[in-house]
Protein backbone atom coordinates (compact mmCIF):
# COMPACT_ATOMS: atom_id res chain seq x y z
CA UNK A 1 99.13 81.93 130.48
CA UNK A 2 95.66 80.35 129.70
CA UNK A 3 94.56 82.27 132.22
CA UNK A 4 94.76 85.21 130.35
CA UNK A 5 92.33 84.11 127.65
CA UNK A 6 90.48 81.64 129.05
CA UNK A 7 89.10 84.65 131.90
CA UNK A 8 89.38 87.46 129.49
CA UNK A 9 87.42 90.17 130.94
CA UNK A 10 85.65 92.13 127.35
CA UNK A 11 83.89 95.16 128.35
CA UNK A 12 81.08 95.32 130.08
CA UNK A 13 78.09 97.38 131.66
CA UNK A 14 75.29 97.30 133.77
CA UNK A 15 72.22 95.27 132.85
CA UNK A 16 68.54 96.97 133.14
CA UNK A 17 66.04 94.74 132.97
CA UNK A 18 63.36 97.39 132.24
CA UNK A 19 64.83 99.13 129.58
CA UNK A 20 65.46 95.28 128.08
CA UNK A 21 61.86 94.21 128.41
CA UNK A 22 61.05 97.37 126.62
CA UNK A 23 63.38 96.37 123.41
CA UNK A 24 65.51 99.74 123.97
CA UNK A 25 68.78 98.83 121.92
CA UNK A 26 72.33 98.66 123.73
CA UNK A 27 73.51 101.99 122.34
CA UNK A 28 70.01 103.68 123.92
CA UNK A 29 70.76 101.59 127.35
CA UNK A 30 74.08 102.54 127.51
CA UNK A 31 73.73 106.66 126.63
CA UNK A 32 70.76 106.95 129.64
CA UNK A 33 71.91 104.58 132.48
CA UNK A 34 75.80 104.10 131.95
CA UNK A 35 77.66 106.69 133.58
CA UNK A 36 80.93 107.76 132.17
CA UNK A 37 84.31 106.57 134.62
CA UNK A 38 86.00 109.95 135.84
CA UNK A 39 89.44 108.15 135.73
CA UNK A 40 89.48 105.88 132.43
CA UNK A 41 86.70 108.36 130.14
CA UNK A 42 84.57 104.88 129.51
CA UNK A 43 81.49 103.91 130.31
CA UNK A 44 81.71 102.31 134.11
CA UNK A 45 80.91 98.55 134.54
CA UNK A 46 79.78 98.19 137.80
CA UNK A 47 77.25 101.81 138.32
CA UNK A 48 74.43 102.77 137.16
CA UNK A 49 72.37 105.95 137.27
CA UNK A 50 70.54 105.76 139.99
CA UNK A 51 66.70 106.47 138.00
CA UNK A 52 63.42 105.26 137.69
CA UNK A 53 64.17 102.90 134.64
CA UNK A 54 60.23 101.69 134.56
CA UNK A 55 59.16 105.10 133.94
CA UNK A 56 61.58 105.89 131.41
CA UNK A 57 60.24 102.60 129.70
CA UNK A 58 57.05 104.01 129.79
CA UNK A 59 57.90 107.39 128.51
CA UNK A 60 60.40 106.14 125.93
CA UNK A 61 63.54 106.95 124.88
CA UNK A 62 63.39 110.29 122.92
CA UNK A 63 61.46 111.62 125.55
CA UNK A 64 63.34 110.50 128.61
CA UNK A 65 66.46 112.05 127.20
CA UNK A 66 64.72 115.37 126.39
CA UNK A 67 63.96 115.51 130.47
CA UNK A 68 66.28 112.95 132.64
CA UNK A 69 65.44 114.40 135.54
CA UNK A 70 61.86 113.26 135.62
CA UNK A 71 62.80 109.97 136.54
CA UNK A 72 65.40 111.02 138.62
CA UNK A 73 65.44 109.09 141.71
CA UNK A 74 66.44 110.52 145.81
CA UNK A 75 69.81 109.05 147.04
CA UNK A 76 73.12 108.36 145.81
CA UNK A 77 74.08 109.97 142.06
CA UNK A 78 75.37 105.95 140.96
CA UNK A 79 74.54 102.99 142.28
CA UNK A 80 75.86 99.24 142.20
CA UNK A 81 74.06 97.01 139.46
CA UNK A 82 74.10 93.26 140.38
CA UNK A 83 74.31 91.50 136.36
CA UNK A 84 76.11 92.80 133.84
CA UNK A 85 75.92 92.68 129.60
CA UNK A 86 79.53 91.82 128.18
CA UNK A 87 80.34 92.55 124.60
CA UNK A 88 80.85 89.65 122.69
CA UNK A 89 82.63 90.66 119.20
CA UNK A 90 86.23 89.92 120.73
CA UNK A 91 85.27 87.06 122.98
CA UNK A 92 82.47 84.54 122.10
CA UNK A 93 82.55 83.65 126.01
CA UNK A 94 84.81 83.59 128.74
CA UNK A 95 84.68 82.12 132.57
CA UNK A 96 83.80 85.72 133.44
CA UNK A 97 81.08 86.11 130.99
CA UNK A 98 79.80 83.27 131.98
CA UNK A 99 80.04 83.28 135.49
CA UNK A 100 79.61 87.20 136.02
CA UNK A 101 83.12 87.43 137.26
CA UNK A 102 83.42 91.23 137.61
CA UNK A 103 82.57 93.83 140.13
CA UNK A 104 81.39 92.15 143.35
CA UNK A 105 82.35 88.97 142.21
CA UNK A 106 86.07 90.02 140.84
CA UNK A 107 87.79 88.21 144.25
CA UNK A 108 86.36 84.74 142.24
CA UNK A 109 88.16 85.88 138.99
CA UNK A 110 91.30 86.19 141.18
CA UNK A 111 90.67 82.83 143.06
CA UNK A 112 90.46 80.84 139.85
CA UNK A 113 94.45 81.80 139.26
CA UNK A 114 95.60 81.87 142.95
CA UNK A 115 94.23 78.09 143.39
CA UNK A 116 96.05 77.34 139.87
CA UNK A 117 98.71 78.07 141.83
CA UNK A 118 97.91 76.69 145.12
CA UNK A 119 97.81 73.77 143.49
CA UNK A 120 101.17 73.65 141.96
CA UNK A 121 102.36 74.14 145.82
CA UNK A 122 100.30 71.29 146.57
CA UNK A 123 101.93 69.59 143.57
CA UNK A 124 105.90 70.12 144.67
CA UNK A 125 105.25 68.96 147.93
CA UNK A 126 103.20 65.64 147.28
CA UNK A 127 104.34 64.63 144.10
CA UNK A 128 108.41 64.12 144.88
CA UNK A 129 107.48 61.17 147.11
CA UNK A 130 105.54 59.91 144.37
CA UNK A 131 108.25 59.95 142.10
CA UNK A 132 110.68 58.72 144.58
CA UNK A 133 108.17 55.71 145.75
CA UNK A 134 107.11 54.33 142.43
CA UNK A 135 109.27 56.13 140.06
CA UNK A 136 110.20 58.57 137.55
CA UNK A 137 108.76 57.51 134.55
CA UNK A 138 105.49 55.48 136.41
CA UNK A 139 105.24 59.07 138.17
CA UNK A 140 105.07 60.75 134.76
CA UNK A 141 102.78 58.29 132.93
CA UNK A 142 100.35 59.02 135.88
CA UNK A 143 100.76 62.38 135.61
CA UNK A 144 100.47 62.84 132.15
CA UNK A 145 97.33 60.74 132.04
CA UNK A 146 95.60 62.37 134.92
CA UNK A 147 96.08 66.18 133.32
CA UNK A 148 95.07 64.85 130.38
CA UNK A 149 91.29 63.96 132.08
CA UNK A 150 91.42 66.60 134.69
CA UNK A 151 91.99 69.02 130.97
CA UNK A 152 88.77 67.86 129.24
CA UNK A 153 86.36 67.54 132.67
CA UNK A 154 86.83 71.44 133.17
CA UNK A 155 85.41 71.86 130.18
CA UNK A 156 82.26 70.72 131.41
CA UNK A 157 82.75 72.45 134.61
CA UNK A 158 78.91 73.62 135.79
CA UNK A 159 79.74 76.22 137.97
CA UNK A 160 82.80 78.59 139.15
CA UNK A 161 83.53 76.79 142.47
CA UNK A 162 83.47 73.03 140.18
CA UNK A 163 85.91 75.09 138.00
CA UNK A 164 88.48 76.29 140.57
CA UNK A 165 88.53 73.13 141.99
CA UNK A 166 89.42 71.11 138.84
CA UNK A 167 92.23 73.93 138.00
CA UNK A 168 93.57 72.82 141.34
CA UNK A 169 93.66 69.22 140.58
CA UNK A 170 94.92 69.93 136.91
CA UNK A 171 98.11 72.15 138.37
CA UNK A 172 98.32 69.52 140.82
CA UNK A 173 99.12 66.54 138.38
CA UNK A 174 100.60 68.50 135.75
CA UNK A 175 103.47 69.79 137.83
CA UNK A 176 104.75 66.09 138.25
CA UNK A 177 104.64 65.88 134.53
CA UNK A 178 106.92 68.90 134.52
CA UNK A 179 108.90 68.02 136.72
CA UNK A 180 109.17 64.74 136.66
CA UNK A 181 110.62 64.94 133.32
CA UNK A 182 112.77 67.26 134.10
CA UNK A 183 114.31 65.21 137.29
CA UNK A 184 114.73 62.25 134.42
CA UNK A 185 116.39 64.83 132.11
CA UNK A 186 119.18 65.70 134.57
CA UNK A 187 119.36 62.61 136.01
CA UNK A 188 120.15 61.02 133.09
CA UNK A 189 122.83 63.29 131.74
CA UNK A 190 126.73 64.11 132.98
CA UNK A 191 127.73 66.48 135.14
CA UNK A 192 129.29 68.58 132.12
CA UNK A 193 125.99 68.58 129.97
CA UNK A 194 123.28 69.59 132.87
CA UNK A 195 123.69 73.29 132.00
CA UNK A 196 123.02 72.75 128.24
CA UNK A 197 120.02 70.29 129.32
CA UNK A 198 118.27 72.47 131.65
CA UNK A 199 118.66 75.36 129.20
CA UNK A 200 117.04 73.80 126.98
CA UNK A 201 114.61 71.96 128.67
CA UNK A 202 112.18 74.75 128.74
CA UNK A 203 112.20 75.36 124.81
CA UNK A 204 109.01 73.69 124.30
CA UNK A 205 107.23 75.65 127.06
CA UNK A 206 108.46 78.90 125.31
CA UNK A 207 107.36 77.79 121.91
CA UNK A 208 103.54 76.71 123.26
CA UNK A 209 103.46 80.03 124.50
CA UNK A 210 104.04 81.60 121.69
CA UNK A 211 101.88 79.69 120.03
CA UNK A 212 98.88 80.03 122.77
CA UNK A 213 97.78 83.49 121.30
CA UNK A 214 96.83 82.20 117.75
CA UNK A 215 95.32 79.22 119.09
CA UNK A 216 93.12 81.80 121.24
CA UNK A 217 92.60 83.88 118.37
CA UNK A 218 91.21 81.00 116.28
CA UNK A 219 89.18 79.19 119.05
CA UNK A 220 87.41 81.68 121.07
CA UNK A 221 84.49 80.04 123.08
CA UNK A 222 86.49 79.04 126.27
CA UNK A 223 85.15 75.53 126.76
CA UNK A 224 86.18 74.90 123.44
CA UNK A 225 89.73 76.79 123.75
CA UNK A 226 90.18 74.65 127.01
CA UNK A 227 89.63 71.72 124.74
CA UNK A 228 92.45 73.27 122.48
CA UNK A 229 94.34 73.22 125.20
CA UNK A 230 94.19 70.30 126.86
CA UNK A 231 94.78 68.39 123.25
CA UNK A 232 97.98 68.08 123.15
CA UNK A 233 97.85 66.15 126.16
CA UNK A 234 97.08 63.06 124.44
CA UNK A 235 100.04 62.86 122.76
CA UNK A 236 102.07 62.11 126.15
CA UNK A 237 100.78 58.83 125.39
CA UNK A 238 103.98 58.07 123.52
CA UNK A 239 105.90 58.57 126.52
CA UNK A 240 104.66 54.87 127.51
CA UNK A 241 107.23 53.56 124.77
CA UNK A 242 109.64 56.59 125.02
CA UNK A 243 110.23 57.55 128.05
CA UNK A 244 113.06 55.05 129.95
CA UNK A 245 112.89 55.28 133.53
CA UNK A 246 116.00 56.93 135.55
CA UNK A 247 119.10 54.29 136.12
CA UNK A 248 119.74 56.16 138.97
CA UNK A 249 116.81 55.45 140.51
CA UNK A 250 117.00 51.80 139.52
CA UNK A 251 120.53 51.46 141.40
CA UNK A 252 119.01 53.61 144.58
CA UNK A 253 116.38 50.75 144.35
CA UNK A 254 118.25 47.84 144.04
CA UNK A 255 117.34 47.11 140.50
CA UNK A 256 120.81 46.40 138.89
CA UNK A 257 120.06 44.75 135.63
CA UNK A 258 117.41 47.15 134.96
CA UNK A 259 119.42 49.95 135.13
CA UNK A 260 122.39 47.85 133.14
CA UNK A 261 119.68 47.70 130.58
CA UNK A 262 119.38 51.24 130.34
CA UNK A 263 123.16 52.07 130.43
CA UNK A 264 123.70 49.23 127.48
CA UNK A 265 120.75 51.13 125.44
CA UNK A 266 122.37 54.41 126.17
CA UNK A 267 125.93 53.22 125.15
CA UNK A 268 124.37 52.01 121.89
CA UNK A 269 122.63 55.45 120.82
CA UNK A 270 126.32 56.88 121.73
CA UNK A 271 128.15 54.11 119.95
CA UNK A 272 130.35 54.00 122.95
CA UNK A 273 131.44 50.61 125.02
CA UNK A 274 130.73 50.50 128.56
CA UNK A 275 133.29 48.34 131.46
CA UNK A 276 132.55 44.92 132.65
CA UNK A 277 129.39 44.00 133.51
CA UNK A 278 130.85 42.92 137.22
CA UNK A 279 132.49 46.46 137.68
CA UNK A 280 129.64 48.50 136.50
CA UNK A 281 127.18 46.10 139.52
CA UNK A 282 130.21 46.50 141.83
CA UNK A 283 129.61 50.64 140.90
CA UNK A 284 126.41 50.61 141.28
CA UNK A 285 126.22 48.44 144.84
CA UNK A 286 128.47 51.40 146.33
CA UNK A 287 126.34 54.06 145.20
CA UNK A 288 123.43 52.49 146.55
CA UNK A 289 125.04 51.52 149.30
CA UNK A 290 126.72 55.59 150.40
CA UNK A 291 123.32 56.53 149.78
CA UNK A 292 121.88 53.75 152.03
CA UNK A 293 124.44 55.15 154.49
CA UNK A 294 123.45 58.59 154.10
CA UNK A 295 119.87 58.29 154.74
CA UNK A 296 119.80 56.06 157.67
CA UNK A 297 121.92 58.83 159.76
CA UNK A 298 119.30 60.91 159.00
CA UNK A 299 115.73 59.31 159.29
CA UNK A 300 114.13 57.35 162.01
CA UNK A 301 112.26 55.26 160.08
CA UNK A 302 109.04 54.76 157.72
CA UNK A 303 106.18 55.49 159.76
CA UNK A 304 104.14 59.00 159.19
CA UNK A 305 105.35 59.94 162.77
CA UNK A 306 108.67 59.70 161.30
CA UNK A 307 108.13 61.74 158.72
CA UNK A 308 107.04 64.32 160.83
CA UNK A 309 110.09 64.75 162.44
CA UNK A 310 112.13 64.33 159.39
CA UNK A 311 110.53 67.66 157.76
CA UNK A 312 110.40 69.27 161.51
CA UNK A 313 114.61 68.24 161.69
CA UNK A 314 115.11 69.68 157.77
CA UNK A 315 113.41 72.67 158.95
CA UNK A 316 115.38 72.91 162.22
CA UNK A 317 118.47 72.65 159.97
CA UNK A 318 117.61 75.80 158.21
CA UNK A 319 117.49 77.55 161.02
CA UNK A 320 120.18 76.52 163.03
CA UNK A 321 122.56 75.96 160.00
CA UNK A 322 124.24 79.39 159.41
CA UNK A 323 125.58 78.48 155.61
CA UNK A 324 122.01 76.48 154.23
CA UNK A 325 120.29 79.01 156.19
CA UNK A 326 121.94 81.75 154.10
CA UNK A 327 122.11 80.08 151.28
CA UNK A 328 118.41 79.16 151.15
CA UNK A 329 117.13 82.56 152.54
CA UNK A 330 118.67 84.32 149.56
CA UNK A 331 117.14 81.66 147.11
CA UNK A 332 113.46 81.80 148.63
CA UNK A 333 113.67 85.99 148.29
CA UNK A 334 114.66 85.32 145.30
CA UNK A 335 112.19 83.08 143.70
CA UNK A 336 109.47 85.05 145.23
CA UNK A 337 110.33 88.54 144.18
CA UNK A 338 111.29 87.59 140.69
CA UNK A 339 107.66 85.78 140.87
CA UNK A 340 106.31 88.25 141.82
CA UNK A 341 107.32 90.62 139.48
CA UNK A 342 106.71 88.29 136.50
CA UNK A 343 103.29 86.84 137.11
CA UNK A 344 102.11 90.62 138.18
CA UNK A 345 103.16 91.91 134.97
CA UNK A 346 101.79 88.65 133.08
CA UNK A 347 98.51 88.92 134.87
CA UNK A 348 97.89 92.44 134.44
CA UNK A 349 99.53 93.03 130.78
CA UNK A 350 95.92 94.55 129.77
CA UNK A 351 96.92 97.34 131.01
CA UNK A 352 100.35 97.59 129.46
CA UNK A 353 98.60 97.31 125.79
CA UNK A 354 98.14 100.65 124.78
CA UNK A 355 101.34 101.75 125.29
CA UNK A 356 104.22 100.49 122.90
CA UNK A 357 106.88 101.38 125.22
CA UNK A 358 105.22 99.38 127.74
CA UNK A 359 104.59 96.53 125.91
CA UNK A 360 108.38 96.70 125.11
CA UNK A 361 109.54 96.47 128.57
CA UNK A 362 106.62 94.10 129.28
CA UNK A 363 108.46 91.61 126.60
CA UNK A 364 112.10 92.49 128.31
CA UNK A 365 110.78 91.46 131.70
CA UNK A 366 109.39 88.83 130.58
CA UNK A 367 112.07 87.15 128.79
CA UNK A 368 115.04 87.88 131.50
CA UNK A 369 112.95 87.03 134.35
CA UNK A 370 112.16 83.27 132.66
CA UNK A 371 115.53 82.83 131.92
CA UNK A 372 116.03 83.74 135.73
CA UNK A 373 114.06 80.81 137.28
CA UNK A 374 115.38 78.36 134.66
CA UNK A 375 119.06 79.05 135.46
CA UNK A 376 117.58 78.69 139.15
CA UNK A 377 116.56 75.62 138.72
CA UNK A 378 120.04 74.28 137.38
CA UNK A 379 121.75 76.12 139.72
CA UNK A 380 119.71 74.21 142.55
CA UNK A 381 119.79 71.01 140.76
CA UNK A 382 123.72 71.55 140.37
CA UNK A 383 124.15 71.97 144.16
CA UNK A 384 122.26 69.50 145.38
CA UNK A 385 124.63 67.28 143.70
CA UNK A 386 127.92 69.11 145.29
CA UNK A 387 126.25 69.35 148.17
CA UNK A 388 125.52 66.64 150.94
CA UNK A 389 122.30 65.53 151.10
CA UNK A 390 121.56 65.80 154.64
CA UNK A 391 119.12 68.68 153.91
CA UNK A 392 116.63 66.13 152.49
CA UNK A 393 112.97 67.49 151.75
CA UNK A 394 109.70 65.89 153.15
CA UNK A 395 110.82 62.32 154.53
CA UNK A 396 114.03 62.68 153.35
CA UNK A 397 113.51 59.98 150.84
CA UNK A 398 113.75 62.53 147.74
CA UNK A 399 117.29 62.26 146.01
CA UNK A 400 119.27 65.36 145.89
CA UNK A 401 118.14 66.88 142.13
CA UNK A 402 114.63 66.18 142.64
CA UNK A 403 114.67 68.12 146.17
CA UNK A 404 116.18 70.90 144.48
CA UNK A 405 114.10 70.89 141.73
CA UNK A 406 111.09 71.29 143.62
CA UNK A 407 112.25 73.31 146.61
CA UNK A 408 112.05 76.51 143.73
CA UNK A 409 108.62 76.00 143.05
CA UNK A 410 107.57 75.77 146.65
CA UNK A 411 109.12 79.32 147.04
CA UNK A 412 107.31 80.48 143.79
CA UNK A 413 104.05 78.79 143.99
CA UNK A 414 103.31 81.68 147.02
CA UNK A 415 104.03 84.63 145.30
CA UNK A 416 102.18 83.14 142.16
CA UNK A 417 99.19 82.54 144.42
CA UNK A 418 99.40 86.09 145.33
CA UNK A 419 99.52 87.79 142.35
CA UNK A 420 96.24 87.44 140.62
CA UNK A 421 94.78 89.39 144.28
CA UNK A 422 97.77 92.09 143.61
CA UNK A 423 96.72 92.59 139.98
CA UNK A 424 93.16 92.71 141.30
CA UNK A 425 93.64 95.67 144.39
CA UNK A 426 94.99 98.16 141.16
């Protein structure tokens, strides 16, 4: 929820260039040309009284205020103002600040989050044939590395659009570091402790969002809190010596002796013996090959025409399919209502703040909804295993748990995108 700090929006008001030049204060600024809102009580941030601010200059303040309607102008009561002044005692600067994100320019403010998202969409669709072609853990180490630059170059973003377009990249890359780990994570683990691992999985994630406020409260430029941010980044560099690859992958791949490698490691750490090395090969050559057998029923082959009509076929599946059509209707609604529901109230907490029964239910909604999508995501990952795998996603070259695991966030990643313009309409 960077977002939320990063784009604070402080108050704000109408900038007068006149009454500036002249060296009126803020508080003399704000009491002529400021109008109060009818619906809030504060001062509004996008009118202004619709006078003759040169004149008042000229006349000065004591004596302006003693006879407003001298400068009085014909027309409309209010009318738009074009730059704003922000207050700066709770934020130092912001992207809106900055980049006068407010008023006429509030569908930007929205953008920067909806193309956040957009590019975690982008993300779950590309990024599982990444994995699947070069690997889990070579998928990760890009991944990682890549967020970690895409992280520091928005902090030297020159403009808004430069901006949105790096938070696209950065959602992008970091989803396959998400989920990339994750894939390895269940991959990796029985049947019996899945449940306990994707529970748990998302600890971390919980505790760097609690954290997130106080690192916001003590770093409050946001090039400089982006910096915050993107710092622990850098310490995904350990994951070059830590993080093994997945043996399942290995055997889909034909690489037998690394994956025997792995299993020998793992059998160590449990202080556990494993069979034969010639029955766990003999294991692993039937896995690969049912899975060989699998996929050739249901591909035509490697070419991009091919894996056209792979994703037209899954898609044809869905429809035609009464129990996966069903079954993945229910999940998509799902996802995207529950998304919906959370990133709305995320987004728009602001106004939640000044009530404490609000903020209570805010916290409640919160904290069942995110334990909603995680038990989603095991849920999915556990079917695709008891499931066949003739649903495949994209080319059909994506195992089972890693289709699953990204089918979710394709059904999220649309209502996410939506939000920030639902927050924005009221």
């Amino acid at each position: 929820m960077s977002y939320e700090f990063l784009g604070a929006t402080p108050d704000h008001w109408c900038r007068v260039p006149a009454l500036v030049e002249a060296n009126w204060t803020e508080e003399q600024i704000i009491a002529l040309a400021i109008p109060l809102s009818n619906s809030s009580g504060k001062r509004e941030g996008c009118l202004v009284h619709n006078y003759n601010y040169t004149a008042a200059a000229l006349r000065g303040f004591n004596l302006t205020m003693s006879n407003v309607s001298a400068i009085r102008n014909r027309g409309e009561e209010l009318i738009a103002c074009h730059s704003r002044v922000y207050n700066t005692s709770q934020y130092k600067s912001t992207i809106v600040t900055e980049w006068d994100l407010t008023c006429e320019r509030r569908a930007l403010y929205s953008t920067t989050q909806a193309m956040t998202q957009a590019g975690t969409f982008f993300g779950s669709i590309c990024y599982g044939h990444v994995l699947h072609r070069f690997g889990r853990r070579k998928g990760v180490l890009f991944a990682c590395a890549l967020s970690a630059l895409i992280g520091f170059l928005i902090t030297a973003a020159p403009n808004i659009e430069t901006y949105i377009f790096l938070k696209f990249l950065f959602s992008a890359v970091e989803f396959g570091c998400y989920i990339g780990c994750f894939i390895i994570a269940m991959e990796v683990s029985s049947v019996s402790q899945r449940t306990y691992v994707g529970s748990f999985y998302p600890v971390p994630w919980s505790l760097g969002y609690m954290i997130l406020p106080g690192i916001a409260y003590l770093v409050r430029p946001w090039r400089w809190l982006q910096a915050a941010f993107s710092l622990p980044l850098l310490f995904t560099v350990f994951y070059y010596w830590m993080l093994p690859e997945s043996p399942r992958w290995l055997i889909l791949k034909g690489k037998y002796n690394k994956a025997l490698e792995l299993l020998k490691r793992a059998a160590a750490i449990n202080r556990t013996s494993l069979p034969s090395h010639h029955a766990i090969i003999k294991a692993m050559e039937n896995i690969k090959h049912k899975e060989d057998t699998s996929r050739m029923k249901h591909r035509f082959g490697g070419s991009v025409a091919d894996m056209v009509k792979s994703v037209m076929r899954y898609m044809f599946l869905l429809l035609v399919t009464p129990e996966v059509r069903v079954r993945t209707l229910v999940v998509f609604c799902l996802w995207s209502i529950s998304t919906s529901i959370y990133f709305g109230v995320s987004l728009s907490s602001y106004n939640l703040r000044y009530n404490q029964k609000n903020r209570v239910l805010t916290l409640i909604i919160h904290v069942f909804l995110k334990n909603q999508f995680q038990g989603d995501y095991n849920l999915d990952a556990e079917m695709a295993e008891s499931r066949s795998r003739l649903h495949q996603m994209a080319d059909c070259r994506s195992e089972g748990v890693q289709r699953r695991a990204k089918s979710p966030t394709q059904a999220t990643a649309n209502s996410r995108a939506l939000a920030p313009y639902s927050c924005a309409l009221g």
